[in-house]
C-alpha atoms as a PDB file:
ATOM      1  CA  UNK A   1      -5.925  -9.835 -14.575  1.00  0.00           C
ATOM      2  CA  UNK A   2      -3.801 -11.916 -12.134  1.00  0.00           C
ATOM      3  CA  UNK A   3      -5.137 -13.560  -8.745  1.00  0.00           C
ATOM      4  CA  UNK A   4      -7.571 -13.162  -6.422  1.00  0.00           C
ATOM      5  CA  UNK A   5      -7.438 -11.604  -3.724  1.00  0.00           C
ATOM      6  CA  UNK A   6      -9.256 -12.254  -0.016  1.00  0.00           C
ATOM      7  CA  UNK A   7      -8.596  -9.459   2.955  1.00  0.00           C
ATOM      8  CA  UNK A   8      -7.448 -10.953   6.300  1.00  0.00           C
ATOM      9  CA  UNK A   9      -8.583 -10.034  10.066  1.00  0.00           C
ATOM     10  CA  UNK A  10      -6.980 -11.146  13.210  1.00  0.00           C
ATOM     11  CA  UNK A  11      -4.390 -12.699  11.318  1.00  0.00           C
ATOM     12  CA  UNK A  12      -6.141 -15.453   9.390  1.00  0.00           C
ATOM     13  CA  UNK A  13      -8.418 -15.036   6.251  1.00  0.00           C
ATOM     14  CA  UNK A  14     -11.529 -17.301   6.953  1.00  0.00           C
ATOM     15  CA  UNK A  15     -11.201 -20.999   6.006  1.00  0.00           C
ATOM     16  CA  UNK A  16      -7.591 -20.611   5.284  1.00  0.00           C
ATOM     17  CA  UNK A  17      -5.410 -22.409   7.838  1.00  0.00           C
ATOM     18  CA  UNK A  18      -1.809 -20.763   8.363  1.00  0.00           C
ATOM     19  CA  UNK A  19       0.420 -23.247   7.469  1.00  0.00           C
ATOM     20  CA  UNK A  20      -1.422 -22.803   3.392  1.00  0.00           C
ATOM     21  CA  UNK A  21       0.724 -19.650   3.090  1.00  0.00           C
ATOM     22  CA  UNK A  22       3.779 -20.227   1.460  1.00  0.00           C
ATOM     23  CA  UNK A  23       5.420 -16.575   1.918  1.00  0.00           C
ATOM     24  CA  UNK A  24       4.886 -13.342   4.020  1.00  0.00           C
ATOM     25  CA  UNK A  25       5.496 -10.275   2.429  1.00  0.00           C
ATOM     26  CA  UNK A  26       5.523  -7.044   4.703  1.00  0.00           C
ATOM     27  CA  UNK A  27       5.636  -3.701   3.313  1.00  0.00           C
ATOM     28  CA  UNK A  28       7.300  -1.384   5.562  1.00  0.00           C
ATOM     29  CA  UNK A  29      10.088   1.880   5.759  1.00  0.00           C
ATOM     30  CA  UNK A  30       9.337   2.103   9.605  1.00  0.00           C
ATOM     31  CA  UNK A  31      10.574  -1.000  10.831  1.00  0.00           C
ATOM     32  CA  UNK A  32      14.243   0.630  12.255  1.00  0.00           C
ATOM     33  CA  UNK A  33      16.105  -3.198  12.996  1.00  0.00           C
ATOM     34  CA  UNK A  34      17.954  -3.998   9.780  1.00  0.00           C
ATOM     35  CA  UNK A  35      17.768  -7.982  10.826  1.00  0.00           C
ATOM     36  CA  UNK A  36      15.783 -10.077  11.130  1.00  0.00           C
ATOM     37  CA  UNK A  37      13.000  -9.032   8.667  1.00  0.00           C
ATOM     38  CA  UNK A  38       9.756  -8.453  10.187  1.00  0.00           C
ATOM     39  CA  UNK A  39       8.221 -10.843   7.915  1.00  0.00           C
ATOM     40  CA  UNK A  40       9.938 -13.877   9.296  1.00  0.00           C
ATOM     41  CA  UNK A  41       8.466 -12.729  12.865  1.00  0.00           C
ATOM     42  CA  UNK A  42       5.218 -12.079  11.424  1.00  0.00           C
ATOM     43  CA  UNK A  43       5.056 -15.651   9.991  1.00  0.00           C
ATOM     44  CA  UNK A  44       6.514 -17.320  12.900  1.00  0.00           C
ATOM     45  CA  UNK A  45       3.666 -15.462  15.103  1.00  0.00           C
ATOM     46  CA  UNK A  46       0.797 -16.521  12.605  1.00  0.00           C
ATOM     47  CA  UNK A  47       1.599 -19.892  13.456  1.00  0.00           C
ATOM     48  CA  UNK A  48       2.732 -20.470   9.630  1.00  0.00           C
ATOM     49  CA  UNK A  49       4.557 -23.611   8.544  1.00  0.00           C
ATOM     50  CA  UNK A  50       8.170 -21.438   8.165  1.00  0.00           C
ATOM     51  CA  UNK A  51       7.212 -19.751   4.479  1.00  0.00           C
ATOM     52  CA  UNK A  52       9.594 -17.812   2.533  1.00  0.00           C
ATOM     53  CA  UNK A  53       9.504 -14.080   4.190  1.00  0.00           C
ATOM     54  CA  UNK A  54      10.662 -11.303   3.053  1.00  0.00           C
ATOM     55  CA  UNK A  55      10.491  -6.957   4.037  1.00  0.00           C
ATOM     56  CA  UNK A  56       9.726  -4.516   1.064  1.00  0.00           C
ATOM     57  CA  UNK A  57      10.366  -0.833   1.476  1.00  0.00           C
ATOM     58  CA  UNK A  58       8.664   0.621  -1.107  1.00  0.00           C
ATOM     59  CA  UNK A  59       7.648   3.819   0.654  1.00  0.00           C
ATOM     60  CA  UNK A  60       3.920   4.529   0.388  1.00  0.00           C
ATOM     61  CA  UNK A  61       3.315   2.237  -2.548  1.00  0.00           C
ATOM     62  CA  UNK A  62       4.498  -0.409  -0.660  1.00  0.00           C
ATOM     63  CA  UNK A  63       1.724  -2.002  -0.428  1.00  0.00           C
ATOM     64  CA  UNK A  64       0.725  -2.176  -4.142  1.00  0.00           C
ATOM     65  CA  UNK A  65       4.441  -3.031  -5.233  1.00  0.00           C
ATOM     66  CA  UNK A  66       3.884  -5.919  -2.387  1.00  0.00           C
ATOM     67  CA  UNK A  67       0.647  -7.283  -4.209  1.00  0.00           C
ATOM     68  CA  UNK A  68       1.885  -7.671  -7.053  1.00  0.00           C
ATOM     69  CA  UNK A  69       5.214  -9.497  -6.287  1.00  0.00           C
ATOM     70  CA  UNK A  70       2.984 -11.624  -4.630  1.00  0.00           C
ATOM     71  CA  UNK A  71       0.215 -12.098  -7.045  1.00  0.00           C
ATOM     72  CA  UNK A  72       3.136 -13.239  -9.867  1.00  0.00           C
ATOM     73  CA  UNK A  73       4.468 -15.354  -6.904  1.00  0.00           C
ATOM     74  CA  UNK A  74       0.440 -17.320  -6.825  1.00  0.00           C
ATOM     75  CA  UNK A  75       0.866 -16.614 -11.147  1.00  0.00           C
ATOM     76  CA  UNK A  76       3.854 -18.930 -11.494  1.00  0.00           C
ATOM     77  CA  UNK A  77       2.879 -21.325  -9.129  1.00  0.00           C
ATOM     78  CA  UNK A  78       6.179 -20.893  -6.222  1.00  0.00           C
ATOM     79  CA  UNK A  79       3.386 -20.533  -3.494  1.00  0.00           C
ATOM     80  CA  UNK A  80      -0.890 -21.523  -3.419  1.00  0.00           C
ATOM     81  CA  UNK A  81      -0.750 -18.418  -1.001  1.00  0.00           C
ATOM     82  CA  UNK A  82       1.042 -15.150  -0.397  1.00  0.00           C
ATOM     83  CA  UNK A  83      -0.026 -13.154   2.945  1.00  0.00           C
ATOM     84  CA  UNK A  84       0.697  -9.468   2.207  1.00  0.00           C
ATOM     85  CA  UNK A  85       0.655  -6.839   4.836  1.00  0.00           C
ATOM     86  CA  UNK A  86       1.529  -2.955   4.708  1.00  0.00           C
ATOM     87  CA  UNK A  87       2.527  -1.743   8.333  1.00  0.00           C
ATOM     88  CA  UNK A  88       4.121   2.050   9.438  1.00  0.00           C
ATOM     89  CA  UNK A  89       4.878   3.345  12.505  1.00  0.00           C
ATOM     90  CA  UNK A  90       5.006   6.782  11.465  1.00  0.00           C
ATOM     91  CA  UNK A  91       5.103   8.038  15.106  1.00  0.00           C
ATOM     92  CA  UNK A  92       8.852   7.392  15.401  1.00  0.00           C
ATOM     93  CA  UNK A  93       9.894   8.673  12.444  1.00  0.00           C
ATOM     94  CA  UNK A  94       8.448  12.129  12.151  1.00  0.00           C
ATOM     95  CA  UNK A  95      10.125  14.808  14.016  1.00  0.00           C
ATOM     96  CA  UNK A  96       7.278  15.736  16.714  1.00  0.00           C
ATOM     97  CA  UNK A  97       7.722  19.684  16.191  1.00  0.00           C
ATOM     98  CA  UNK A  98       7.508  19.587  12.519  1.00  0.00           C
ATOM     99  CA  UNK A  99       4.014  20.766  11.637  1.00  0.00           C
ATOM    100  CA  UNK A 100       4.456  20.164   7.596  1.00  0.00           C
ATOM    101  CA  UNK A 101       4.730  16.534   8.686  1.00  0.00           C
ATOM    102  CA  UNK A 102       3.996  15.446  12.232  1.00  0.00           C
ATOM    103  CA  UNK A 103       0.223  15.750  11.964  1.00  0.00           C
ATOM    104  CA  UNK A 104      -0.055  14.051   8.651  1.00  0.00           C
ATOM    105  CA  UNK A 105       0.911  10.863   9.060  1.00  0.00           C
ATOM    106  CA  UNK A 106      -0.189   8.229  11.221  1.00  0.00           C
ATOM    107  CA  UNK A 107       0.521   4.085  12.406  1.00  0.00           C
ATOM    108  CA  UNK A 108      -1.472   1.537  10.944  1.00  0.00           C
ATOM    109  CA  UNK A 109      -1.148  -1.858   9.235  1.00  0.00           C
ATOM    110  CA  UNK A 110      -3.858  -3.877   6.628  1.00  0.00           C
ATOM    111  CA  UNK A 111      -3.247  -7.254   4.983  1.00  0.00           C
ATOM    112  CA  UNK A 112      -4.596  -9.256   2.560  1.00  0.00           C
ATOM    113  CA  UNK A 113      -4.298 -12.816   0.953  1.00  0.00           C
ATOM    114  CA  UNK A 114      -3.435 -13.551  -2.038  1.00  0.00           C
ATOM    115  CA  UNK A 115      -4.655 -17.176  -3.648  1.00  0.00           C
ATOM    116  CA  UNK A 116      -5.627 -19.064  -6.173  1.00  0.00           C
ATOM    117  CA  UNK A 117      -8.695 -18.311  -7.891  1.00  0.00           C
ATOM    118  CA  UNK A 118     -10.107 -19.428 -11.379  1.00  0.00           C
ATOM    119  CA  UNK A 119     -11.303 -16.239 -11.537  1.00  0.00           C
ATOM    120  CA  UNK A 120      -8.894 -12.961 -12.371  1.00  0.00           C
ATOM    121  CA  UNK A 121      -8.816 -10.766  -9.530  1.00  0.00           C
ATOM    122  CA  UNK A 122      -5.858  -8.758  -9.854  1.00  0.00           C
ATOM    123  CA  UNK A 123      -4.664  -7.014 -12.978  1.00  0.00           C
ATOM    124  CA  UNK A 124      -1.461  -5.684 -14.338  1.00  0.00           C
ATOM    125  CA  UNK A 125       0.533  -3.138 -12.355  1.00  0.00           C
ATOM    126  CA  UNK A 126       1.328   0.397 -13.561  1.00  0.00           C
ATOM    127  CA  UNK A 127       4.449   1.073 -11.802  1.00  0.00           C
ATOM    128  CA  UNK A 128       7.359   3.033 -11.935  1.00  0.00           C
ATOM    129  CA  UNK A 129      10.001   5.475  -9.751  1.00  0.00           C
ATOM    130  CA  UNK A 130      11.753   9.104 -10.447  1.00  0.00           C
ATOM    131  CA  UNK A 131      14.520   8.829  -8.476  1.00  0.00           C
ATOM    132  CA  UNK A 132      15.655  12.883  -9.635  1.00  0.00           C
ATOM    133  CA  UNK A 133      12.819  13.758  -6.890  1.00  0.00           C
ATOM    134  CA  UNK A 134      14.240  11.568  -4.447  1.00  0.00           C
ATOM    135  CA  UNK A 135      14.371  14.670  -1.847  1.00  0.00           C
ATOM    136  CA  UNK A 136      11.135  15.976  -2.040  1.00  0.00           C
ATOM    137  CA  UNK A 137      10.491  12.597   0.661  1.00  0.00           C
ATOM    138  CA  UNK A 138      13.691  11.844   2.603  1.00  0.00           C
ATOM    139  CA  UNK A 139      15.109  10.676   5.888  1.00  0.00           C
ATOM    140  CA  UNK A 140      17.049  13.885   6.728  1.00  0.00           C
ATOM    141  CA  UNK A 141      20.551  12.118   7.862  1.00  0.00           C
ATOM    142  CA  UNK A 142      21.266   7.632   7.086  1.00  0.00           C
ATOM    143  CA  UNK A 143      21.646   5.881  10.330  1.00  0.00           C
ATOM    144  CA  UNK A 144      25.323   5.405  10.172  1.00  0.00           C
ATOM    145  CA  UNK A 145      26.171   9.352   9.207  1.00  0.00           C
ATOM    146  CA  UNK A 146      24.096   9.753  12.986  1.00  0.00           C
ATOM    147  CA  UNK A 147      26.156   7.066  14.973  1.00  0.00           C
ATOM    148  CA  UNK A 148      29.733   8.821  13.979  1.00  0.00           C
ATOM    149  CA  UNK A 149      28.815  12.027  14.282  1.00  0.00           C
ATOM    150  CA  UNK A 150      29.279  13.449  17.358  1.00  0.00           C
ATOM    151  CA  UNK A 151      26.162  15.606  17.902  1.00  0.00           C
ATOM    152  CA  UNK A 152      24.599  15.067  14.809  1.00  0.00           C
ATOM    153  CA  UNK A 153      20.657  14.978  15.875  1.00  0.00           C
ATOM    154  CA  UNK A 154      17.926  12.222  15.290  1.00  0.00           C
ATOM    155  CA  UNK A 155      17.010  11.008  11.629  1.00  0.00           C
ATOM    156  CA  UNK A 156      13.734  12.185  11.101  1.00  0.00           C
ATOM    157  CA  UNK A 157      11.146  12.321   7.575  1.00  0.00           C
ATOM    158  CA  UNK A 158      10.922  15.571   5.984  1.00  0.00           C
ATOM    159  CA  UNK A 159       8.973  16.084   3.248  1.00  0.00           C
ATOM    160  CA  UNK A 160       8.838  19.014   0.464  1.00  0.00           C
ATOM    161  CA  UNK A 161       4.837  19.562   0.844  1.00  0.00           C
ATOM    162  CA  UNK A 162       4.789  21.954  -2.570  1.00  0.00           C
ATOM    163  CA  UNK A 163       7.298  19.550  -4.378  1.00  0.00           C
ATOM    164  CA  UNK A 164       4.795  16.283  -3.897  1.00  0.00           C
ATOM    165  CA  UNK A 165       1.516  17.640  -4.253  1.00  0.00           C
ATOM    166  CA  UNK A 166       2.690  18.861  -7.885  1.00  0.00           C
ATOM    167  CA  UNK A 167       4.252  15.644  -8.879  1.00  0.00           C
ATOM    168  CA  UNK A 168       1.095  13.670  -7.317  1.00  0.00           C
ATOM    169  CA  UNK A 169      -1.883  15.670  -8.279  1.00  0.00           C
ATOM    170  CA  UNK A 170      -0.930  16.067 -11.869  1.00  0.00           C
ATOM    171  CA  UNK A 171       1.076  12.730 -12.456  1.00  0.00           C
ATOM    172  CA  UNK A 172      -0.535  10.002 -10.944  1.00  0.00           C
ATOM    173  CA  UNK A 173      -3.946  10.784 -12.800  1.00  0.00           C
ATOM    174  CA  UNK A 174      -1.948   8.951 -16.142  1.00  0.00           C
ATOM    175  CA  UNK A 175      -1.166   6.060 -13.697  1.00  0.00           C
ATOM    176  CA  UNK A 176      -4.433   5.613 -12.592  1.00  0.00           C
ATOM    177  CA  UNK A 177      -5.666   5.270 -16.484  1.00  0.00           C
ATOM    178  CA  UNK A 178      -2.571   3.690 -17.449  1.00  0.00           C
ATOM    179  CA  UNK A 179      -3.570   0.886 -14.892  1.00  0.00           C
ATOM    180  CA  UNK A 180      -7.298   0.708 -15.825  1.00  0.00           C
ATOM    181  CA  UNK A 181      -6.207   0.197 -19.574  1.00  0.00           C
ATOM    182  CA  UNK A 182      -3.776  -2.746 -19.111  1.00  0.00           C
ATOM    183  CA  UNK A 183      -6.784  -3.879 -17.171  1.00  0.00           C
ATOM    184  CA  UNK A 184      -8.555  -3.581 -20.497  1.00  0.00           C
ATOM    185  CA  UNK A 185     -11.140  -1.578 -18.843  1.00  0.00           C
ATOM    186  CA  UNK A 186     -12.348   1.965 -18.638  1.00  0.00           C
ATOM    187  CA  UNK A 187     -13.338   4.508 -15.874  1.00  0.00           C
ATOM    188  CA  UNK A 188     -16.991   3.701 -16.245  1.00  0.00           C
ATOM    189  CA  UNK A 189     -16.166   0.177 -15.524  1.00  0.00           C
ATOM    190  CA  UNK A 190     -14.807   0.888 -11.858  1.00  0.00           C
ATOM    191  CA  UNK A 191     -17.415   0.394  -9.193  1.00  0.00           C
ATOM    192  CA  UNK A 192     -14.312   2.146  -6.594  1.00  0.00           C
ATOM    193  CA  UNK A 193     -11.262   3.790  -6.450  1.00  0.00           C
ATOM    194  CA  UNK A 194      -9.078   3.377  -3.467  1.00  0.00           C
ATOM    195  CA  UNK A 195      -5.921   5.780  -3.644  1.00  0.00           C
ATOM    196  CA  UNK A 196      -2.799   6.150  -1.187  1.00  0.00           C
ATOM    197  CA  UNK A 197      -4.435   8.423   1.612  1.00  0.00           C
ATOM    198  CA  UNK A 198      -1.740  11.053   1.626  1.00  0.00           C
ATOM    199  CA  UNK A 199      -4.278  14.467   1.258  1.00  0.00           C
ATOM    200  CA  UNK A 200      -7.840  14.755   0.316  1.00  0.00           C
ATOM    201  CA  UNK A 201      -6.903  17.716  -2.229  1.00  0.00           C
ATOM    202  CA  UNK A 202      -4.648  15.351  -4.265  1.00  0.00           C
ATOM    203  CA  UNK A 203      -7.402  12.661  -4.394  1.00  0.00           C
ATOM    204  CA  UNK A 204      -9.815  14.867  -5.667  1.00  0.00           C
ATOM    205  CA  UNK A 205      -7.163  16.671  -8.516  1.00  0.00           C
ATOM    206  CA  UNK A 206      -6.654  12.950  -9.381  1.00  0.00           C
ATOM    207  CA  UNK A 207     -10.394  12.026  -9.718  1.00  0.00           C
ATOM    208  CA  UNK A 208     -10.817  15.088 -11.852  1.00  0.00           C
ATOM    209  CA  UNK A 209      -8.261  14.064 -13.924  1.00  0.00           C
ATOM    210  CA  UNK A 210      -9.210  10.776 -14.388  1.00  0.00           C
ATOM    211  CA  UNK A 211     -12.625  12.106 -15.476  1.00  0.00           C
ATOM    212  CA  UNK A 212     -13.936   9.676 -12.967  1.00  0.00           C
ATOM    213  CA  UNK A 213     -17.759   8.934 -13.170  1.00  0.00           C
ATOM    214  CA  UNK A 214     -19.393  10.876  -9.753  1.00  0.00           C
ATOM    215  CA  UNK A 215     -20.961   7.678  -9.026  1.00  0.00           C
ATOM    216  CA  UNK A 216     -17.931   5.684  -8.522  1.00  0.00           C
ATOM    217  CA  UNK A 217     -17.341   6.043  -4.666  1.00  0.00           C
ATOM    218  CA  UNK A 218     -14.107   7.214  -3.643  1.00  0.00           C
ATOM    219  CA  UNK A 219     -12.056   6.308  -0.851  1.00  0.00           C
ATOM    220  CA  UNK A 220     -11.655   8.967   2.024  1.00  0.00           C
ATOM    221  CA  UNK A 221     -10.415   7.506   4.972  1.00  0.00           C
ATOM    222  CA  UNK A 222      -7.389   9.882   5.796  1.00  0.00           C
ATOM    223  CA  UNK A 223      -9.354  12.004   8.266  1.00  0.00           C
ATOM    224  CA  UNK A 224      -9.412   8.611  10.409  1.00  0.00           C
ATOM    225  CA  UNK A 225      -6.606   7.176   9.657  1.00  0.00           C
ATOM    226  CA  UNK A 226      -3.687  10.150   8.990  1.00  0.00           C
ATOM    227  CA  UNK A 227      -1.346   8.784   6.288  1.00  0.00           C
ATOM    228  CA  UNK A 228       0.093   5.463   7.169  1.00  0.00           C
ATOM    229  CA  UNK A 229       1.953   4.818   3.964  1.00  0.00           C
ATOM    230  CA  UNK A 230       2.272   1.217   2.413  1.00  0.00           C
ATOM    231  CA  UNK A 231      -0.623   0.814   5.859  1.00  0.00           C
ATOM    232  CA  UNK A 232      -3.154   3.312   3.634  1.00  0.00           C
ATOM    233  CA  UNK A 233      -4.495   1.014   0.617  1.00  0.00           C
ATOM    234  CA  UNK A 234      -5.362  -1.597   3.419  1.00  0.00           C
ATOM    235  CA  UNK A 235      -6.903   0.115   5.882  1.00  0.00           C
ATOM    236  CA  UNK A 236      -8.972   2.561   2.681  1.00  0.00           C
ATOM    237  CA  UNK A 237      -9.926  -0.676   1.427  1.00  0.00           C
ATOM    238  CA  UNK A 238     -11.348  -2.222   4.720  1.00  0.00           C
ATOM    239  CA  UNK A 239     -13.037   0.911   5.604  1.00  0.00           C
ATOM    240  CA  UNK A 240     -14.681   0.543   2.533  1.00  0.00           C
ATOM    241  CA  UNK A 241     -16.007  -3.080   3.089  1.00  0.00           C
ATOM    242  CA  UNK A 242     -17.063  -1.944   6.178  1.00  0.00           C
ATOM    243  CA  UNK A 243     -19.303   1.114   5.449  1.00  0.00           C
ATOM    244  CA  UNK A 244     -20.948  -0.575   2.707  1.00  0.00           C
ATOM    245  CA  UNK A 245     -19.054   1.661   0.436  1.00  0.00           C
ATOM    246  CA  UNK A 246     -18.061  -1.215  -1.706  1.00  0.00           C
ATOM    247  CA  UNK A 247     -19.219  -4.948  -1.553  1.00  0.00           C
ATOM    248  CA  UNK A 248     -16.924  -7.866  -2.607  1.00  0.00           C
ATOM    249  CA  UNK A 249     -16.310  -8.476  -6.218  1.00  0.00           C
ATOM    250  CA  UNK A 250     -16.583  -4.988  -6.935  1.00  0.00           C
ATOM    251  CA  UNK A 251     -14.207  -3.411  -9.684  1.00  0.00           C
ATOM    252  CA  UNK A 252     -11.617  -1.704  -7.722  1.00  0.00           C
ATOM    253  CA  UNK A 253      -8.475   0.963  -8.524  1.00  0.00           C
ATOM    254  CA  UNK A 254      -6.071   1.119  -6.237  1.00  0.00           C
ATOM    255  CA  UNK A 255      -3.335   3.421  -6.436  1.00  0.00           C
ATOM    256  CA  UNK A 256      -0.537   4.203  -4.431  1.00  0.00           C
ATOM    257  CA  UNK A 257       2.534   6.714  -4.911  1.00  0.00           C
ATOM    258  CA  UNK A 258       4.876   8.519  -2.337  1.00  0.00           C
ATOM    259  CA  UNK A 259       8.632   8.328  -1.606  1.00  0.00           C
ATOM    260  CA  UNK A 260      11.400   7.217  -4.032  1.00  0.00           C
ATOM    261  CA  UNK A 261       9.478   9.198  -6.064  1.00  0.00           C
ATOM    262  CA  UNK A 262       7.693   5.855  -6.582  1.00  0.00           C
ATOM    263  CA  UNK A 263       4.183   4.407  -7.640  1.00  0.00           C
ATOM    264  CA  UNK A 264       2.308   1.485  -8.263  1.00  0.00           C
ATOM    265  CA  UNK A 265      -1.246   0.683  -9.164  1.00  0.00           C
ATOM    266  CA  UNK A 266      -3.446  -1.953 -10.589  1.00  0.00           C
ATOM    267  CA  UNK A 267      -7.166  -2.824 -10.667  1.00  0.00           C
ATOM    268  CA  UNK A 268      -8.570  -5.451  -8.664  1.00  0.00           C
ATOM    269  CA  UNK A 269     -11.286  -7.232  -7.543  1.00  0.00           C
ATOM    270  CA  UNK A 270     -12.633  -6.259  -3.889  1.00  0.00           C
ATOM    271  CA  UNK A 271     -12.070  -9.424  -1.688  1.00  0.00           C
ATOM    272  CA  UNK A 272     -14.445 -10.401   1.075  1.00  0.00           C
ATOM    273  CA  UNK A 273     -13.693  -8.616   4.121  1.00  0.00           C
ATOM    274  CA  UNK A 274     -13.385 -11.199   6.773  1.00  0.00           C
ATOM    275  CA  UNK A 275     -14.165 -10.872  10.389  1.00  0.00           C
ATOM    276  CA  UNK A 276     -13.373 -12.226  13.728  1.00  0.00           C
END
């Protein structure tokens, strides 16, 4: 296992000043200005020292592709500290009439740290992409195609409901173990498993799967939260810390899958959920 990892609140992780972090990753596909990246503005805001910042749009695993660029960034030693934050503003890009999508998804952004530790806190990703799917979750028209055609309407998100349940509820259960083996751990081992909060019917087909122990608390926090893509580890993971759910330095899957056709996953070590 890699680094470990320590949640952030308010925009600083407790006894870590800003100008430690020596790069800002932000996972995002809703942030519509191609320059500059929001990461630079995110640092600059945090009151950071001018880290190297960079955008990742890795669709709903985002967030897990983000970790682990930045935990091999704290691996090899280029930074002491990588901040990594998933952030969607679904709202604007979901067509408001379309009821297979609109009342999914939802705007949110969660962050964490990652540091130094002398303690493994981060394991090996299981990741990959099936870029035949790409259509089944797909901005309906590119930006430029809608700026020279004359009428052309609004790029919006549509999504092929039947098309991603399939590939989700009966793929990503081999992920999940995949991930928990290069760990070198099993299912009973896991004290939580935090998935991408796209629909509680594909969590449960992947717990099943997984033949995950009924004791290992899983994470739920869609009905809250809609789907807020590379936003949904985060905020499953907080609202985990928070309800007691989990406690830090619990064994933790996360998972994470969505457009691209794309995935990512890894276990880790719950971080201590800091507070204002």
């Amino acid at each position: 296992m890699g680094k470990q990892i320590a949640t952030v609140a308010g925009g600083r992780q407790s006894a870590l000043d800003p100008e430690q972090i020596g790069c800002v990753i932000v996972a995002t596909s809703t942030y519509l200005l191609l320059t500059p990246p929001a990461a630079a503005l995110v640092a600059d805001a945090l009151g950071t020292s001018g880290p190297g910042a960079f955008d990742l749009g890795g669709g709903c695993a985002g967030f897990c592709t983000a970790l682990t660029v930045a935990s091999d960034l704290v691996r090899g030693g280029s930074v002491d500290y990588a901040l990594v934050v998933g952030v969607e503003k679904m709202s604007v890009t979901t067509e408001p009439t379309d009821r297979s999508t609109r009342f999914i998804f939802g705007d949110g952004a969660g962050a964490v740290v990652v540091g130094k530790s002398d303690v493994a806190g981060i394991g090996p990703v299981e990741w990959g992409s099936d870029g035949s799917q790409s259509d089944a979750i797909v901005q309906d028209l590119d930006w430029y195609e809608y700026i020279t055609t004359p009428g052309a309407k609004r790029p919006y998100i549509k999504m092929a409901g039947t098309a991603v349940f399939r590939w989700a509820a009966f793929e990503m259960g081999k992920v999940a173990l995949a991930a928990v083996e290069k760990a070198g751990l099993t299912v009973e081992d896991l004290d939580a498993f935090v998935p991408h909060q796209a629909n509680s019917r594909i969590t449960e087909v992947i717990a099943r799967s997984m033949k995950l122990p009924e004791t290992v608390p899983v994470s739920d926090d869609i009905a809250e939260s809609g789907n807020t893509s590379a936003a949904s580890v985060p905020l499953a993971m907080e609202a985990m810390l928070a309800n007691g759910d989990v406690k830090p330095g619990d064994t933790a899957l996360l998972l994470a899958f969505g457009a691209g056709l794309s995935y990512a996953g890894q276990v880790v070590t719950m971080p201590v959920f800091a507070q204002n």
